[in-house]
Protein backbone atom coordinates (compact mmCIF):
# COMPACT_ATOMS: atom_id res chain seq x y z
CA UNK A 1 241.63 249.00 220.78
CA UNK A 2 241.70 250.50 217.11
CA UNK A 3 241.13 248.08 214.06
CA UNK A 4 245.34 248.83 213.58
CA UNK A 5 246.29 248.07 217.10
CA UNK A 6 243.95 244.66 216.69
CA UNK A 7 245.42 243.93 213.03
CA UNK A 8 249.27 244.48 214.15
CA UNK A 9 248.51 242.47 217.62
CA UNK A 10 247.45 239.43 215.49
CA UNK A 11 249.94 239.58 213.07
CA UNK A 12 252.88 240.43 214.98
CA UNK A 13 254.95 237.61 214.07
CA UNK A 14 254.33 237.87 210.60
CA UNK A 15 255.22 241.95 211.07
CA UNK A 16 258.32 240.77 213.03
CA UNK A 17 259.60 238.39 210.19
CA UNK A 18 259.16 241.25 207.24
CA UNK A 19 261.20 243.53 209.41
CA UNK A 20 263.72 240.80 209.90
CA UNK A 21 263.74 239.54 205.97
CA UNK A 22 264.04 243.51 204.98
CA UNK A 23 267.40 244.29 207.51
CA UNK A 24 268.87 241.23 205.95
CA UNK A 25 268.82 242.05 202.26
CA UNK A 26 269.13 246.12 202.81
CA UNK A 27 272.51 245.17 204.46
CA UNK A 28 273.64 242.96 201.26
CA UNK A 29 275.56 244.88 198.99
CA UNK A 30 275.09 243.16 196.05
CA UNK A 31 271.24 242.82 196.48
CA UNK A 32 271.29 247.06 196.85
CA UNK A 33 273.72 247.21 193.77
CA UNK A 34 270.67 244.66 191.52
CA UNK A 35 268.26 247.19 193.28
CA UNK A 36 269.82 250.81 192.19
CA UNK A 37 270.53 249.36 188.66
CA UNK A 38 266.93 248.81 188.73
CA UNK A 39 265.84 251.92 190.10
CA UNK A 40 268.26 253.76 187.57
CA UNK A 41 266.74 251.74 184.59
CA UNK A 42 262.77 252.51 185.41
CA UNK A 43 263.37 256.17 185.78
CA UNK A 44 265.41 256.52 182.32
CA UNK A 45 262.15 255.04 180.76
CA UNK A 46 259.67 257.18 182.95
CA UNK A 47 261.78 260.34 182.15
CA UNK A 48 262.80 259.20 178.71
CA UNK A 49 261.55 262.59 176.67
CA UNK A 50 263.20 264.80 179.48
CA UNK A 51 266.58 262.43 179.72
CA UNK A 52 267.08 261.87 175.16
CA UNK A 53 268.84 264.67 173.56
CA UNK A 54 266.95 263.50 170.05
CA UNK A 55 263.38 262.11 170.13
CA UNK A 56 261.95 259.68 167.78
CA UNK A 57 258.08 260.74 165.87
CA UNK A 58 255.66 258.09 165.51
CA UNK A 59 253.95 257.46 162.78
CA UNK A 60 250.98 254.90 162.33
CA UNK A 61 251.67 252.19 159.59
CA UNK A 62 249.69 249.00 157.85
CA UNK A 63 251.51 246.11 158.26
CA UNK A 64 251.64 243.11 156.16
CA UNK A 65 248.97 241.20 158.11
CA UNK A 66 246.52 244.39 157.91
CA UNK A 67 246.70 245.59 161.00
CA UNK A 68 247.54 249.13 162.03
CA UNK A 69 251.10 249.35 163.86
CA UNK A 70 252.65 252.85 165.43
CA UNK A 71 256.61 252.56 164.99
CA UNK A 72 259.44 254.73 165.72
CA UNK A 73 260.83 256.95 162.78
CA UNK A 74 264.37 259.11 163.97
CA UNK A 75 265.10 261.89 161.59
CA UNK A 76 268.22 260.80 159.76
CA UNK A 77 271.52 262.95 159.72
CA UNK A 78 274.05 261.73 156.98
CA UNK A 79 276.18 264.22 157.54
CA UNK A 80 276.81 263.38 161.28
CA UNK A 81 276.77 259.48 160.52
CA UNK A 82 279.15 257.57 162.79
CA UNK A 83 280.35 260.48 164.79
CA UNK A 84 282.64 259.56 168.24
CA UNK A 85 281.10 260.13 171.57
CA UNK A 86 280.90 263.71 172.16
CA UNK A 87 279.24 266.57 174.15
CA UNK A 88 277.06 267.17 171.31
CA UNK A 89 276.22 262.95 171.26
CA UNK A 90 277.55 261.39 174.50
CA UNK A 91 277.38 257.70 172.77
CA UNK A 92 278.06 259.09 169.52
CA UNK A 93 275.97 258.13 166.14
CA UNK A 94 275.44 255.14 164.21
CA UNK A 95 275.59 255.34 160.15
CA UNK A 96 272.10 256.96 159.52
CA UNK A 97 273.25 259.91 161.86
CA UNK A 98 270.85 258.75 165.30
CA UNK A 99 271.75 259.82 168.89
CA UNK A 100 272.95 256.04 170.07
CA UNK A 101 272.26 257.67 173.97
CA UNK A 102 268.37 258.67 172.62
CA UNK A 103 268.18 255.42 171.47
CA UNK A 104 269.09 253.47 174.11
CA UNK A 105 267.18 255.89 176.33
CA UNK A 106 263.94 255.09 174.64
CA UNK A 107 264.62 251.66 174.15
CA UNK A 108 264.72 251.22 178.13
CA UNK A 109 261.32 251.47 177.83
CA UNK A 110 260.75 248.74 175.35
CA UNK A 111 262.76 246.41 177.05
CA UNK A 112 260.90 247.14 180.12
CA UNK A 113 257.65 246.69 178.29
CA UNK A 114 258.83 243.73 177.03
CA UNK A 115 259.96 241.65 180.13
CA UNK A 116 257.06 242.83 182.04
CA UNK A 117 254.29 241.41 179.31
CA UNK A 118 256.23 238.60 179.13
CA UNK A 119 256.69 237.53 182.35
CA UNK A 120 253.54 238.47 184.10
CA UNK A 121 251.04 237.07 180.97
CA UNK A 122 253.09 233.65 181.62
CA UNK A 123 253.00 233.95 185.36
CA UNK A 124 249.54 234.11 185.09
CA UNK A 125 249.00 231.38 183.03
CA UNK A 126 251.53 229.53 184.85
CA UNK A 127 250.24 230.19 188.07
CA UNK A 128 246.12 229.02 187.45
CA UNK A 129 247.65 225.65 185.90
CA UNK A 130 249.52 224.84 188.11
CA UNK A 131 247.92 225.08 190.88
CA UNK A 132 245.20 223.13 189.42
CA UNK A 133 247.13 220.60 188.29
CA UNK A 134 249.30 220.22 192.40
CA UNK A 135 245.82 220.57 194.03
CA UNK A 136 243.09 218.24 192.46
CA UNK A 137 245.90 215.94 190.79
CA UNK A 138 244.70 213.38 188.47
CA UNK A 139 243.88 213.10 184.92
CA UNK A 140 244.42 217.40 185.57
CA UNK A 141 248.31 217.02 186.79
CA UNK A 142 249.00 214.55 183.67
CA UNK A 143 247.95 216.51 181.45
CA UNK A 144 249.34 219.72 182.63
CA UNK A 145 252.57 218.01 183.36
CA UNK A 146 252.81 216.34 179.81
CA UNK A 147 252.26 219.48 177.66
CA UNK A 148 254.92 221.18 180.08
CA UNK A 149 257.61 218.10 178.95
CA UNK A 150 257.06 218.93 175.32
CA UNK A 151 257.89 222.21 176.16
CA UNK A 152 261.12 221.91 178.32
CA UNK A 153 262.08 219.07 175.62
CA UNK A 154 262.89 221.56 173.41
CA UNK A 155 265.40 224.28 174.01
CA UNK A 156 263.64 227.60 174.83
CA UNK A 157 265.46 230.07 172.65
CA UNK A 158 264.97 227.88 169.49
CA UNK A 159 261.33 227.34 170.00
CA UNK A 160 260.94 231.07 170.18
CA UNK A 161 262.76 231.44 167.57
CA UNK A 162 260.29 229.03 165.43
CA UNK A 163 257.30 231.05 166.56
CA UNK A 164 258.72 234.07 166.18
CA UNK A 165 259.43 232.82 162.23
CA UNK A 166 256.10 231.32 162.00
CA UNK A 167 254.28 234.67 163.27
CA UNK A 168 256.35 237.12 161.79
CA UNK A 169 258.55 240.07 162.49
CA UNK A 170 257.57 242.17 164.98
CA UNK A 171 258.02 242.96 168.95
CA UNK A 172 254.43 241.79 169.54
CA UNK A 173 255.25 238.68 167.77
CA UNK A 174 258.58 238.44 170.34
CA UNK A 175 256.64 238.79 173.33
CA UNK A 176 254.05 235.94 172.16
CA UNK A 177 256.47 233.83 171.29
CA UNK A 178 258.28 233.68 174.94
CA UNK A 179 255.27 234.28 177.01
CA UNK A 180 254.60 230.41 175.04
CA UNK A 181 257.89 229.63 176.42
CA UNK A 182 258.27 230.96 179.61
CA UNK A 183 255.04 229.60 181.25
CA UNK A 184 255.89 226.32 181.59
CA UNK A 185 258.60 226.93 184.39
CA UNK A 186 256.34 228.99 186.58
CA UNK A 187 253.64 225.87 185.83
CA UNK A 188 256.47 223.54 187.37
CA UNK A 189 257.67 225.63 190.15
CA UNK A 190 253.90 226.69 191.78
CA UNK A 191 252.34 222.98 190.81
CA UNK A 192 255.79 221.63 193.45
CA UNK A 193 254.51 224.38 195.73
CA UNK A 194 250.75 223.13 196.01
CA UNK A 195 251.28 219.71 196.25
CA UNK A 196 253.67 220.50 199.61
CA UNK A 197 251.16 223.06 201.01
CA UNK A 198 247.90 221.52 200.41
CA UNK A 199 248.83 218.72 203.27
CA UNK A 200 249.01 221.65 205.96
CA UNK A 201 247.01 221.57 209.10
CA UNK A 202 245.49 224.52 208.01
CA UNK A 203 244.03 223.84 204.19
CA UNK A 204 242.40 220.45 206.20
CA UNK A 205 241.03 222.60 208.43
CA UNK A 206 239.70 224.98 205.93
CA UNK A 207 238.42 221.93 203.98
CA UNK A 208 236.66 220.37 206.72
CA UNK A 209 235.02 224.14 207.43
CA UNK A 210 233.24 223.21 204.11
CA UNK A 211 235.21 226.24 202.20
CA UNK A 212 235.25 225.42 198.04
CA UNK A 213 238.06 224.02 196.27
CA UNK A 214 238.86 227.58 194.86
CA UNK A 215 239.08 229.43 197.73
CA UNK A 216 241.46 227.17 199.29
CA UNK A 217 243.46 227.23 196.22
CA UNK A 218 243.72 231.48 195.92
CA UNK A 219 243.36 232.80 199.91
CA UNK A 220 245.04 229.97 201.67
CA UNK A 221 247.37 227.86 199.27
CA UNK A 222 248.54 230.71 196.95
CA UNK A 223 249.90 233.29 199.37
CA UNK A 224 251.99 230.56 200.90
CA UNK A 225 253.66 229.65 198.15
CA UNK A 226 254.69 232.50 195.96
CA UNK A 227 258.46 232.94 197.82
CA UNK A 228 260.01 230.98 194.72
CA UNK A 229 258.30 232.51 192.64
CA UNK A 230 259.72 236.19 193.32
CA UNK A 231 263.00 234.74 193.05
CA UNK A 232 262.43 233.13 189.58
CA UNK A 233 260.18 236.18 187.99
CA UNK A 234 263.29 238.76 189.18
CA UNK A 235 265.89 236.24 187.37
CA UNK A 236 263.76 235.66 184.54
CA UNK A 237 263.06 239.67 183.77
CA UNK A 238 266.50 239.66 182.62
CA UNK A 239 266.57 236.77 180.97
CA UNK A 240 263.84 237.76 178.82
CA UNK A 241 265.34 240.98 178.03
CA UNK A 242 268.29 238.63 176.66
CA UNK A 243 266.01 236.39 174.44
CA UNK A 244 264.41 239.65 173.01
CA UNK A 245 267.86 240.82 171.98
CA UNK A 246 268.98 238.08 170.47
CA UNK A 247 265.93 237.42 168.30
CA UNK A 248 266.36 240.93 166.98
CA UNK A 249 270.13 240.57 166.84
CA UNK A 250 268.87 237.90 163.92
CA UNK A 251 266.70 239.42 162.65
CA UNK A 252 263.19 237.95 163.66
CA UNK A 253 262.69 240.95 166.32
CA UNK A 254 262.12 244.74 166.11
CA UNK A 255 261.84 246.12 162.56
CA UNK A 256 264.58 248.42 161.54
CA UNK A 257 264.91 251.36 162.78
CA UNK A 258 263.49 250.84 166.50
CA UNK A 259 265.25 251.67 169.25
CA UNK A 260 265.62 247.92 170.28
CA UNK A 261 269.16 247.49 172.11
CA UNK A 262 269.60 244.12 169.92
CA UNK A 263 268.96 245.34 167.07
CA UNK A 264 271.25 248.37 167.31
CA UNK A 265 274.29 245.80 168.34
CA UNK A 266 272.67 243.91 165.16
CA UNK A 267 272.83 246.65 162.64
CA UNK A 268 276.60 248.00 163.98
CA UNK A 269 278.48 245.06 163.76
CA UNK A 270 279.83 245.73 160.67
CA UNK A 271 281.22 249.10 161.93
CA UNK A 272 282.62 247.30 165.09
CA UNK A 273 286.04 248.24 164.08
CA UNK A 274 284.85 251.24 162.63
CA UNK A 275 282.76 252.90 165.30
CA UNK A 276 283.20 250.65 168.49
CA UNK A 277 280.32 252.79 170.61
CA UNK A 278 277.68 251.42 167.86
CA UNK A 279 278.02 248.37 169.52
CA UNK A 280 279.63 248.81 173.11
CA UNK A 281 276.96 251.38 174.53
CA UNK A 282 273.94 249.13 173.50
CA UNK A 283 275.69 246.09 174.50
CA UNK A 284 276.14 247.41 178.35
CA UNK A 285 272.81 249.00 178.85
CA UNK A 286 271.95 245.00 178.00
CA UNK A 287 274.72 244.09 180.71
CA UNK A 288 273.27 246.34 183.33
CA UNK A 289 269.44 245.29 182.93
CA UNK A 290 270.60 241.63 182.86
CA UNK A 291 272.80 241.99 185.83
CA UNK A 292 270.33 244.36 188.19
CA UNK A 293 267.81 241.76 187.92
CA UNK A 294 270.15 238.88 188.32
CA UNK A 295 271.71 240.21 191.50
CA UNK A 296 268.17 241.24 192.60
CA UNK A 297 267.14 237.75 192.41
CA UNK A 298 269.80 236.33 194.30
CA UNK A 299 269.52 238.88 197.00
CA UNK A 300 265.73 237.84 197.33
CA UNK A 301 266.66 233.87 197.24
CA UNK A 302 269.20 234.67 200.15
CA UNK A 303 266.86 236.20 202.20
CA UNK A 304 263.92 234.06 201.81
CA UNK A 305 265.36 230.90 201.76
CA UNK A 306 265.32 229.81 205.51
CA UNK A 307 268.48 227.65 204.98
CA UNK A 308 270.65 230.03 203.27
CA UNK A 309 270.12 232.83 206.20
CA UNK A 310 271.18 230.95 209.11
């Protein structure tokens, strides 16, 4: 017998259950909908140069703290400012003459950039604390816990919004500002996880065996208790997408000029009567990345939650 044939063999229930869990959510609409959306908005940012009809140059700058920044510069075109949809522009212009469907194009790929820093830096961070704090409990667990209720006492979008003022303008300064908000509910949600699992038969058995603290926490606790967790990371890539535009919709995001979908609803507002694609375009690619992830995510909860799948 083959190391496959012996692997498979042992974990045949395990293969049996994934097989199971997979037929489930590839027949729910919905969750295939979340998952095309998806699809659809990772290959606009992979293919970005070869999708835009305008690109944007980069030049390297000094910002005010010193440091050197490379930022998106489009070539302006006054004389084709605010033109309709078109063949020539599909999503039309904005008032300094820019292909809205470039933009939005390129600015797939900083909003993927963004949610993905965010959320996996504060899973991360989320995920070591609270696991420490559910599995040695203790002075650990009240601390963790305690720092975690200042955070959730105040309302997430207004404490980023007081980092974000307190670090300054800038994307990097959006995604430090909600990766210091977002950990705390992946803290909560793992920590609930550990302090279930760590009674199993089999984390006694492995403690008795003389294995370290550690281990038990990453190969035997861990891996059996992640299922939330996909369910709350695929809601909250959407979510954080949302923040991002809003804090550049008010100015404490992306600097003028980027091709940040919150900004460009930001700076056409004015023209909303105007020009209505300066706004409606960049509003709906914000629509379809929330909504892919959100139907994604409750796909996912549907199919891993026991209860819901009877």
């Amino acid at each position: 017998m083959g190391f496959f044939d012996e692997w498979k063999k042992r974990n045949e229930s395990r293969i049996k259950e994934t097989k199971f869990t997979l037929n489930l959510f590839r027949h729910s609409f919905l969750s295939m909908l979340g998952l095309v959306l998806i699809l659809l908005m990772i290959l606009t940012a992979l293919f970005a140069p070869f999708i835009a009809t305008e690109h944007p140059n980069y030049v390297t700058l000094i910002n005010p703290q010193g440091k050197r920044v490379t930022e998106q510069r489009w070539e302006i075109h006054f004389d084709e400012k605010l033109e309709p949809p078109s063949s020539e522009h599909l999503f039309g212009t904005n008032d300094y003459g820019y292909d809205i469907f470039s933009m939005i194009v390129y600015g797939s790929r900083l909003s993927i950039k963004i949610a993905l820093m965010v959320v996996v830096t504060a899973l991360i961070i989320g995920v070591v604390l609270g696991a420490l704090a559910g599995y040695f409990g203790g002075w650990m667990d009240e601390l963790v816990m305690r720092v975690t209720d200042i955070f959730f006492s105040i309302p997430g979008l207004i404490l980023a919004m007081a980092f974000t003022a307190a670090l300054g303008r800038s994307i990097e300064h959006v995604m430090y500002a909600m990766i210091i908000v977002w950990w705390p509910v992946y803290t909560r949600i793992i920590r609930a996880q550990v302090l279930k699992t760590r009674e199993e038969t089999y984390v006694e058995a492995a403690r008795s065996l003389g294995t370290t603290d550690l281990k038990i926490i990453f190969k035997h606790i861990l891996p059996n208790s992640f299922a939330p967790l996909f369910v709350q990371v695929t809601m909250d890539m959407g979510a954080v997408v949302l923040t991002a535009a809003g804090l550049s919709f008010i100015g404490l995001g992306a600097s003028p000029g980027t091709a940040e979908w919150g900004l460009m609803i930001s700076s056409g507002r004015a023209y909303i009567f105007q020009a209505w694609w300066y706004v409606f375009f960049p509003g709906m690619a914000i629509v379809l990345f929330v909504l892919g992830f959100n139907l994604l995510g409750d796909g996912l909860r549907d199919v891993l939650d026991p209860k819901l799948r009877r």
